[in-house]
PDB file of N, CA and C in Angstrom:
ATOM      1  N   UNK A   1      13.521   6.929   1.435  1.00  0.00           N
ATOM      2  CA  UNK A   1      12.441   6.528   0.571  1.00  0.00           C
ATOM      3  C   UNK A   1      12.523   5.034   0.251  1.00  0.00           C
ATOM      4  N   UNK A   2      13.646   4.773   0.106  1.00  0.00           N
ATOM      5  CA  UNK A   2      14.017   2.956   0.057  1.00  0.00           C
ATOM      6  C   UNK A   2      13.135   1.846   1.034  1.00  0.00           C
ATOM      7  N   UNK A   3      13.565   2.603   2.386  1.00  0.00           N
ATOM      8  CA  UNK A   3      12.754   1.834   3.550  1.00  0.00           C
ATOM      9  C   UNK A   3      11.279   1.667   3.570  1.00  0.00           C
ATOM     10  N   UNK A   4      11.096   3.095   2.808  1.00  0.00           N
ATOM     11  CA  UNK A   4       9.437   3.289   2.805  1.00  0.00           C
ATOM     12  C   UNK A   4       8.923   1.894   1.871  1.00  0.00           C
ATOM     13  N   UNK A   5       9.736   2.039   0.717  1.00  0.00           N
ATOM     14  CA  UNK A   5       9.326   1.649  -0.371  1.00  0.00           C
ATOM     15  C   UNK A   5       9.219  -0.282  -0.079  1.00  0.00           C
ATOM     16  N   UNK A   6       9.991  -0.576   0.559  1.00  0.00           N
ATOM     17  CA  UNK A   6      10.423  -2.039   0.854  1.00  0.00           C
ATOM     18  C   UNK A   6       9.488  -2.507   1.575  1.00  0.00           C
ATOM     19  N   UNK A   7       8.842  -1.580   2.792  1.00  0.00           N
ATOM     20  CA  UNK A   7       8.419  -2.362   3.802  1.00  0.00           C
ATOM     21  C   UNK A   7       7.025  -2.069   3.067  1.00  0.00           C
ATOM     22  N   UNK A   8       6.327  -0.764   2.288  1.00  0.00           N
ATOM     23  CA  UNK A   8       5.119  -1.175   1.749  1.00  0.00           C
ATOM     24  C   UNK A   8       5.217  -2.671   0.911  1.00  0.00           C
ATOM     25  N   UNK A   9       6.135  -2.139   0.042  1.00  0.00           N
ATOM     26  CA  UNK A   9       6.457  -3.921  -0.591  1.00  0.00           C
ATOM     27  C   UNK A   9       6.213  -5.090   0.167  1.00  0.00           C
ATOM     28  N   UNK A  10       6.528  -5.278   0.857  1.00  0.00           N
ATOM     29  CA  UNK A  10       6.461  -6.051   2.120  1.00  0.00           C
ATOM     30  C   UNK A  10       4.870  -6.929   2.477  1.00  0.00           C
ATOM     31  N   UNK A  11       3.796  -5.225   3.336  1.00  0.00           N
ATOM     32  CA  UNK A  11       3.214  -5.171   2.774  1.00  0.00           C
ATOM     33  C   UNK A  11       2.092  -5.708   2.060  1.00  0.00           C
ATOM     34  N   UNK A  12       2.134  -5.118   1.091  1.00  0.00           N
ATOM     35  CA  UNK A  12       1.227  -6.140  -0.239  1.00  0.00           C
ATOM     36  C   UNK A  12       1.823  -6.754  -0.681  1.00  0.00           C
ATOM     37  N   UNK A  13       2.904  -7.849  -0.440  1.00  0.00           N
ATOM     38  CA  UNK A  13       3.184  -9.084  -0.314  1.00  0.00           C
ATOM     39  C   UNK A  13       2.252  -9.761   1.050  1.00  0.00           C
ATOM     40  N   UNK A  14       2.566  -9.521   1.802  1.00  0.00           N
ATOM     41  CA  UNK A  14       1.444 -10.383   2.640  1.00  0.00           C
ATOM     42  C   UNK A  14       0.236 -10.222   2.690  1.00  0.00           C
ATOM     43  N   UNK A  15      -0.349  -8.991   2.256  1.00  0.00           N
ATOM     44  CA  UNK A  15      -1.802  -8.827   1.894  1.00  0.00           C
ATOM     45  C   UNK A  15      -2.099  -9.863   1.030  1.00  0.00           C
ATOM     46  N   UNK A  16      -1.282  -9.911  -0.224  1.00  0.00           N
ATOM     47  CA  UNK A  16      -1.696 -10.592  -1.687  1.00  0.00           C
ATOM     48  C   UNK A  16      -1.443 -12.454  -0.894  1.00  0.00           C
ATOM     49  N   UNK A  17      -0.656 -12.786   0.029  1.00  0.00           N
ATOM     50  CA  UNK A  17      -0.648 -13.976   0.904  1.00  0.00           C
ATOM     51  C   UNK A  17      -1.850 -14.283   1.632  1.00  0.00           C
ATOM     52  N   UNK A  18      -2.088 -13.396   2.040  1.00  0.00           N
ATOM     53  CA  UNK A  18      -3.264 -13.630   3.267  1.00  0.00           C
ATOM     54  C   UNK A  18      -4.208 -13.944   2.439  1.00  0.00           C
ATOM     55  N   UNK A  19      -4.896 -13.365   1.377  1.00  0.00           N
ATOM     56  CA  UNK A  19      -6.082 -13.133   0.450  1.00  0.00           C
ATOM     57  C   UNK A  19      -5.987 -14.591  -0.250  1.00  0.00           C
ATOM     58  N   UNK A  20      -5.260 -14.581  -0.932  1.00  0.00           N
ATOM     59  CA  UNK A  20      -4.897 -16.329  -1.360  1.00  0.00           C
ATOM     60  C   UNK A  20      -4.961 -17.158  -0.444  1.00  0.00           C
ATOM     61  N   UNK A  21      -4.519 -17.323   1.029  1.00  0.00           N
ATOM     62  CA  UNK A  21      -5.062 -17.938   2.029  1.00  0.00           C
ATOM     63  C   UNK A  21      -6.492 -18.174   2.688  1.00  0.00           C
ATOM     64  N   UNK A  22      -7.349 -16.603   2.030  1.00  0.00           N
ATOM     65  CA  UNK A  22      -8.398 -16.821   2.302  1.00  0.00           C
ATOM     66  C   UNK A  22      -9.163 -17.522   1.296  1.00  0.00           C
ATOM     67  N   UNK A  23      -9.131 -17.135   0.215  1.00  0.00           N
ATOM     68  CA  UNK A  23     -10.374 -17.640  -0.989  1.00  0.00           C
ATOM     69  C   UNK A  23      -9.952 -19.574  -0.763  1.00  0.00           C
ATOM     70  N   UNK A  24      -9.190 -19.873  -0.305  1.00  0.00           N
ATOM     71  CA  UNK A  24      -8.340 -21.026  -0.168  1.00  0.00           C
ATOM     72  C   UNK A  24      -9.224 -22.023   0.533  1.00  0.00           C
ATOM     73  N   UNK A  25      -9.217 -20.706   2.062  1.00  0.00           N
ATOM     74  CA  UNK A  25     -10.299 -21.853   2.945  1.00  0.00           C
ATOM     75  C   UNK A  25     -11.561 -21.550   2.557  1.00  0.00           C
ATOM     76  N   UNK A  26     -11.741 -20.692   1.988  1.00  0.00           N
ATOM     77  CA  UNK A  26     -13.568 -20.189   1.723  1.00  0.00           C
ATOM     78  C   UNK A  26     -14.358 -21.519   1.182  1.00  0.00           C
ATOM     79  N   UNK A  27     -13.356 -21.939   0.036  1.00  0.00           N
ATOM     80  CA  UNK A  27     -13.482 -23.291  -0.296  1.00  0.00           C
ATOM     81  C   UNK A  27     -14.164 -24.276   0.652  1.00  0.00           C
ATOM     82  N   UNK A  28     -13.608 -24.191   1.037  1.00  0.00           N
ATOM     83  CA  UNK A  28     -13.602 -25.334   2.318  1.00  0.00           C
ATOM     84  C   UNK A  28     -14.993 -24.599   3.628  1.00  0.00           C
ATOM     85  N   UNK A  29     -15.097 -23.727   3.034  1.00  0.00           N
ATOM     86  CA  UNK A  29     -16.505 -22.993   4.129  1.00  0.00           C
ATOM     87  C   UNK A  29     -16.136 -22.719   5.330  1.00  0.00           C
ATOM     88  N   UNK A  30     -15.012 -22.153   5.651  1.00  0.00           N
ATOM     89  CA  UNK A  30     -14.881 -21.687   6.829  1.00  0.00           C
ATOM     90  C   UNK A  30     -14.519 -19.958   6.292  1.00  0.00           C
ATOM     91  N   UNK A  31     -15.234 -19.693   7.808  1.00  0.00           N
ATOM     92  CA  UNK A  31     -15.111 -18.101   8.080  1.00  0.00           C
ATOM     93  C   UNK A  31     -13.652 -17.861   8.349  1.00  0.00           C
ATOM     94  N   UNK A  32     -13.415 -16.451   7.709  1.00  0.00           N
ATOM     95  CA  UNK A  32     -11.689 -16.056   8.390  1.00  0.00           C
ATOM     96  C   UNK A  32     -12.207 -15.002   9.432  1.00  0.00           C
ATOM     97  N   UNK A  33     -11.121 -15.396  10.649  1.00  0.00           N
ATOM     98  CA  UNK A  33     -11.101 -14.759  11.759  1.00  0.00           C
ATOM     99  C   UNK A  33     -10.977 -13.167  11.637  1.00  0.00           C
ATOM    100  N   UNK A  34     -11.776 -12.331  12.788  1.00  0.00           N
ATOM    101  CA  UNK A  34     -12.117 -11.338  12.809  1.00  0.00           C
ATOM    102  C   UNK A  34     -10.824 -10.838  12.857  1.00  0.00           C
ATOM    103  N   UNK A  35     -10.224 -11.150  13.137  1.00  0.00           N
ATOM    104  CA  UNK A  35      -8.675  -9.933  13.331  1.00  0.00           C
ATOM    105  C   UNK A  35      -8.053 -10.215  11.842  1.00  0.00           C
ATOM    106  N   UNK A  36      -8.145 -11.404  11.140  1.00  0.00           N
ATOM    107  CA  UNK A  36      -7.522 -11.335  10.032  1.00  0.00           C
ATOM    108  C   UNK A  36      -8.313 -10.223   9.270  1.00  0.00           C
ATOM    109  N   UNK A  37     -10.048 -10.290   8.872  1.00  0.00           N
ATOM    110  CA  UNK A  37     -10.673  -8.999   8.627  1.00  0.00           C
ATOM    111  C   UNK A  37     -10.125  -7.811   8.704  1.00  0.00           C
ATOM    112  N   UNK A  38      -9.963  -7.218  10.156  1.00  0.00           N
ATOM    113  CA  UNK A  38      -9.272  -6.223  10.499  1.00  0.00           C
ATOM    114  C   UNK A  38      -8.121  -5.494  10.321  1.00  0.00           C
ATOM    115  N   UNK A  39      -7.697  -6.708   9.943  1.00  0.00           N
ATOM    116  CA  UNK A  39      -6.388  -6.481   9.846  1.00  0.00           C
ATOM    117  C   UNK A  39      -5.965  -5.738   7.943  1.00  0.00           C
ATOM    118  N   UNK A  40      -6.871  -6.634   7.096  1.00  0.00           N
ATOM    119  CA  UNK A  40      -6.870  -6.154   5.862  1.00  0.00           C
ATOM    120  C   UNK A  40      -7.121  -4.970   5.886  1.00  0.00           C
ATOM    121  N   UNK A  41      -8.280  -4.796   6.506  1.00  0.00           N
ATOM    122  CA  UNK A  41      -8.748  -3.251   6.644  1.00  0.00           C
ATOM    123  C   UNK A  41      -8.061  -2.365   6.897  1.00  0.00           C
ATOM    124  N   UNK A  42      -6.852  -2.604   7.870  1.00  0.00           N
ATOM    125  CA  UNK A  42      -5.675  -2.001   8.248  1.00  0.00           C
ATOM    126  C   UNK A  42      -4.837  -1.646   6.836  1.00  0.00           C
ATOM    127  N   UNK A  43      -4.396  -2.864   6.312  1.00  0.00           N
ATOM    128  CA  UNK A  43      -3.807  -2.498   4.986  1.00  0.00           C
ATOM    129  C   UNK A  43      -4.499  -1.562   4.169  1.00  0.00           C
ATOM    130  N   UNK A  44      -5.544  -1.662   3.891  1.00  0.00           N
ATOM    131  CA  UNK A  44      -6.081  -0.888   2.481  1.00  0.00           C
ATOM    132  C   UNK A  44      -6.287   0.808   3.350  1.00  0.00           C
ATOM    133  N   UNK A  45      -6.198   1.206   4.491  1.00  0.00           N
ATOM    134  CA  UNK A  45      -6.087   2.415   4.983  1.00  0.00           C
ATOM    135  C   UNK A  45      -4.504   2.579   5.026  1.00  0.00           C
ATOM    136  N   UNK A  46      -3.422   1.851   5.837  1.00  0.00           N
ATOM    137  CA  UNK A  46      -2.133   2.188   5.062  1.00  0.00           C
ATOM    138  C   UNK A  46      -1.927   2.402   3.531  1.00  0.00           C
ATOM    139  N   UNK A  47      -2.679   1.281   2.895  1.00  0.00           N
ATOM    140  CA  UNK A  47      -2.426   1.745   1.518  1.00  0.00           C
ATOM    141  C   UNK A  47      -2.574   3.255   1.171  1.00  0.00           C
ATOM    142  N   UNK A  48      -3.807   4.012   1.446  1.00  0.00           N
ATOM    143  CA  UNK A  48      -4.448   5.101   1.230  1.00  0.00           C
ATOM    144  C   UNK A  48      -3.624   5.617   1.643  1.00  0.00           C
ATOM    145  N   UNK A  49      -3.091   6.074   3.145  1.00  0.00           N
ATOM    146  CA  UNK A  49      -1.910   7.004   3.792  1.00  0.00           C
ATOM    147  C   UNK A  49      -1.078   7.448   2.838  1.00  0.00           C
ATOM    148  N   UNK A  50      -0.213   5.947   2.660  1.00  0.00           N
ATOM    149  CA  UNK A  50       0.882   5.788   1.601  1.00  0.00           C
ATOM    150  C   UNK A  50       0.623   6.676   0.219  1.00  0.00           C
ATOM    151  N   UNK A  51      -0.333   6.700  -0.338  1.00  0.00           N
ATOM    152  CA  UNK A  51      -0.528   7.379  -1.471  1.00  0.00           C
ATOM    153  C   UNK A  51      -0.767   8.897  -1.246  1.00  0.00           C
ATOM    154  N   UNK A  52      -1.359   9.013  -0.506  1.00  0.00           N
ATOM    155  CA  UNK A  52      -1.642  10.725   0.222  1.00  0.00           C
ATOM    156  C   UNK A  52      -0.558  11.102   0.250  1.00  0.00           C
ATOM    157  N   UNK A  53       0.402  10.365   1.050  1.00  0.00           N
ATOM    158  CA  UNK A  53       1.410  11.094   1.595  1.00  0.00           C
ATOM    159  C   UNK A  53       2.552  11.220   0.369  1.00  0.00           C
ATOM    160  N   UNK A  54       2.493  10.120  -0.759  1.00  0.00           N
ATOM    161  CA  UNK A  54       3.692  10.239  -1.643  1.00  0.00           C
ATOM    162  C   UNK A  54       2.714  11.401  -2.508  1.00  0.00           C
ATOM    163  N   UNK A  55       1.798  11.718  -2.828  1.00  0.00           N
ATOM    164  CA  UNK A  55       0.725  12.574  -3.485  1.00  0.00           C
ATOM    165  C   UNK A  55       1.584  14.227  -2.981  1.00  0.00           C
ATOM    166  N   UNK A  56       1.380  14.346  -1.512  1.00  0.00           N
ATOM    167  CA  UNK A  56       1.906  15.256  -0.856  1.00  0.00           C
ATOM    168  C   UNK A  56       3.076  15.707  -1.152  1.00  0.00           C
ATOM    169  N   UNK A  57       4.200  15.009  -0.899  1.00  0.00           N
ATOM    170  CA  UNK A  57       5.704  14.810  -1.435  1.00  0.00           C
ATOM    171  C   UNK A  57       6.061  15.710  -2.891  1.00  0.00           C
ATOM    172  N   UNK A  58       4.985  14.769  -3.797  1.00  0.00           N
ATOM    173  CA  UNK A  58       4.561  15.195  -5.376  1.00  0.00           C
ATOM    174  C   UNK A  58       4.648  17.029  -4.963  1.00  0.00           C
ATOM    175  N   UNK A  59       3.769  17.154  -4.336  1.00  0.00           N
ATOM    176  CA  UNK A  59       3.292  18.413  -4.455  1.00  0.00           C
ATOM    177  C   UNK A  59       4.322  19.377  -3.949  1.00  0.00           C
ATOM    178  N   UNK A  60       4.869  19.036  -2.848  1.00  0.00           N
ATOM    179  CA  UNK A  60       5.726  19.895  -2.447  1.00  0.00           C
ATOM    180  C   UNK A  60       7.055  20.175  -3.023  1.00  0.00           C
ATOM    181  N   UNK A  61       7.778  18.739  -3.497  1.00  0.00           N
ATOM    182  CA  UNK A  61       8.511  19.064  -4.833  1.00  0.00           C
ATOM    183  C   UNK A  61       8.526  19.493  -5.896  1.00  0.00           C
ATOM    184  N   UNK A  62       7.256  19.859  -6.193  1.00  0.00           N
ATOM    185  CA  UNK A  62       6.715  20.275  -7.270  1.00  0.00           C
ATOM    186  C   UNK A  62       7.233  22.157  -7.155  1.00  0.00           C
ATOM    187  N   UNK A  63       6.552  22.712  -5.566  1.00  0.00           N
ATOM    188  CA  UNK A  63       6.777  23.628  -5.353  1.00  0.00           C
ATOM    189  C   UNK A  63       8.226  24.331  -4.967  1.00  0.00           C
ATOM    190  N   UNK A  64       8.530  23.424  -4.555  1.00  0.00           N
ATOM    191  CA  UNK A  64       9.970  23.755  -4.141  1.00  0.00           C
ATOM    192  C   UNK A  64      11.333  23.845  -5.567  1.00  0.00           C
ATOM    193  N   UNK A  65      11.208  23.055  -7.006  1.00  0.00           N
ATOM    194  CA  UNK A  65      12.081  22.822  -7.800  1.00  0.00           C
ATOM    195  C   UNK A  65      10.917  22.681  -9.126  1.00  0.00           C
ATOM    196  N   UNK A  66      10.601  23.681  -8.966  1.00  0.00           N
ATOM    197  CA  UNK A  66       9.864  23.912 -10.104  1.00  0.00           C
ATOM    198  C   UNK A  66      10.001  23.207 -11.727  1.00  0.00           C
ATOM    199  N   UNK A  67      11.406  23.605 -11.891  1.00  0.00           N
ATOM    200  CA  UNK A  67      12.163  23.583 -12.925  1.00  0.00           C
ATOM    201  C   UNK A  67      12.637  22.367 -13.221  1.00  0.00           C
ATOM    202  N   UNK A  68      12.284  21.071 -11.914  1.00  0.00           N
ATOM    203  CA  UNK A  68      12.723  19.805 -12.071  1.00  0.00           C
ATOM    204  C   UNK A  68      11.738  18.635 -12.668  1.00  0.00           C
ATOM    205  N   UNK A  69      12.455  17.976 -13.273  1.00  0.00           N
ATOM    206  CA  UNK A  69      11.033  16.611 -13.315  1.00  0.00           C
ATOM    207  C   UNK A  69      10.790  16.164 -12.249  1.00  0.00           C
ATOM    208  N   UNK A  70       9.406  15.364 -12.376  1.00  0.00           N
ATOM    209  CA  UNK A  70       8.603  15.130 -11.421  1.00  0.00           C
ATOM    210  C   UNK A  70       8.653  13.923 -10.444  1.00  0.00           C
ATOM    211  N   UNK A  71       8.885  14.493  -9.204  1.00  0.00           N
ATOM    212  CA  UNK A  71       9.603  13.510  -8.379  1.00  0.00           C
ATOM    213  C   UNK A  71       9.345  12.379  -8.206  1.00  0.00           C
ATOM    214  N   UNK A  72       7.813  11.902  -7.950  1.00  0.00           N
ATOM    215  CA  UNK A  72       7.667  10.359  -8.069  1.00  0.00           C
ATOM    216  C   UNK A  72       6.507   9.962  -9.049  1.00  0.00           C
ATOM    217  N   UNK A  73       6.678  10.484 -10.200  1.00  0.00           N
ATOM    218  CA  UNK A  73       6.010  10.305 -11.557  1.00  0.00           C
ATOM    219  C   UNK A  73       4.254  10.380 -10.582  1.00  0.00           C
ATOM    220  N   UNK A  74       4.007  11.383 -10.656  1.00  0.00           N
ATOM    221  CA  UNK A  74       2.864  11.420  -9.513  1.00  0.00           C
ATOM    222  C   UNK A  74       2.332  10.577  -8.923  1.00  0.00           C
ATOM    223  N   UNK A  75       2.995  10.096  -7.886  1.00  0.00           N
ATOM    224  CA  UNK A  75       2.623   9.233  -6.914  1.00  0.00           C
ATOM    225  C   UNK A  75       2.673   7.856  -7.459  1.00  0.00           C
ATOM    226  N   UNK A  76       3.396   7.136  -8.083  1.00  0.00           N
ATOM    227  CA  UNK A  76       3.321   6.013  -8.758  1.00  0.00           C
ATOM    228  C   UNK A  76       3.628   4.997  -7.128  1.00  0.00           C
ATOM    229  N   UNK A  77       2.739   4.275  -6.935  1.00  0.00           N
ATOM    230  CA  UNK A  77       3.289   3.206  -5.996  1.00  0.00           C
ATOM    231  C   UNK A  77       3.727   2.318  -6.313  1.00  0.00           C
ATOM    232  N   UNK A  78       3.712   1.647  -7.651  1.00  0.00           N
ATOM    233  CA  UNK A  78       3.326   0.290  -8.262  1.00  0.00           C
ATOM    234  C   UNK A  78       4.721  -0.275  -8.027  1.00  0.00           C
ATOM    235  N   UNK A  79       5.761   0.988  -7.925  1.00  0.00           N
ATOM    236  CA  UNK A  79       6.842   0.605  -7.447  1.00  0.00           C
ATOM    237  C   UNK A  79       7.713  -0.471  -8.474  1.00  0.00           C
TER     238      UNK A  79
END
């Protein structure tokens, strides 16, 4: 879960880079390249995965250890 957790970190660290890179040149009136586009787009659907899947996790620990607290405070990414 560490690895998971680092490399999303990771991540939206360079998302939150790129985005500041963009409003940066917008300034300046240039278009950002189509793959950089794409590429965000990429992130905010990993993002989504990422949450499904720790959502999932939630659930199945839930079922499995009933009796336990709740494994990742339901799905907290904020990390």
């Amino acid at each position: 879960m560490d690895i998971l957790r680092r490399k999303y970190e990771d991540l939206i660290a360079k998302e939150a880079d790129i985005k500041k890179d963009m409003s940066r040149v917008e300034g300046q009136r240039k278009r950002p390249r189509e793959d950089v586009l794409l590429w965000l787009e990429h992130v905010e659907t990993v993002k989504k995965q990422v949450t499904e899947g720790l959502l999932i996790l939630e659930e199945q620990f839930a079922e499995q250890f009933p009796d336990r607290p709740q494994f990742l405070a339901a799905a907290d990414i904020s990390w």
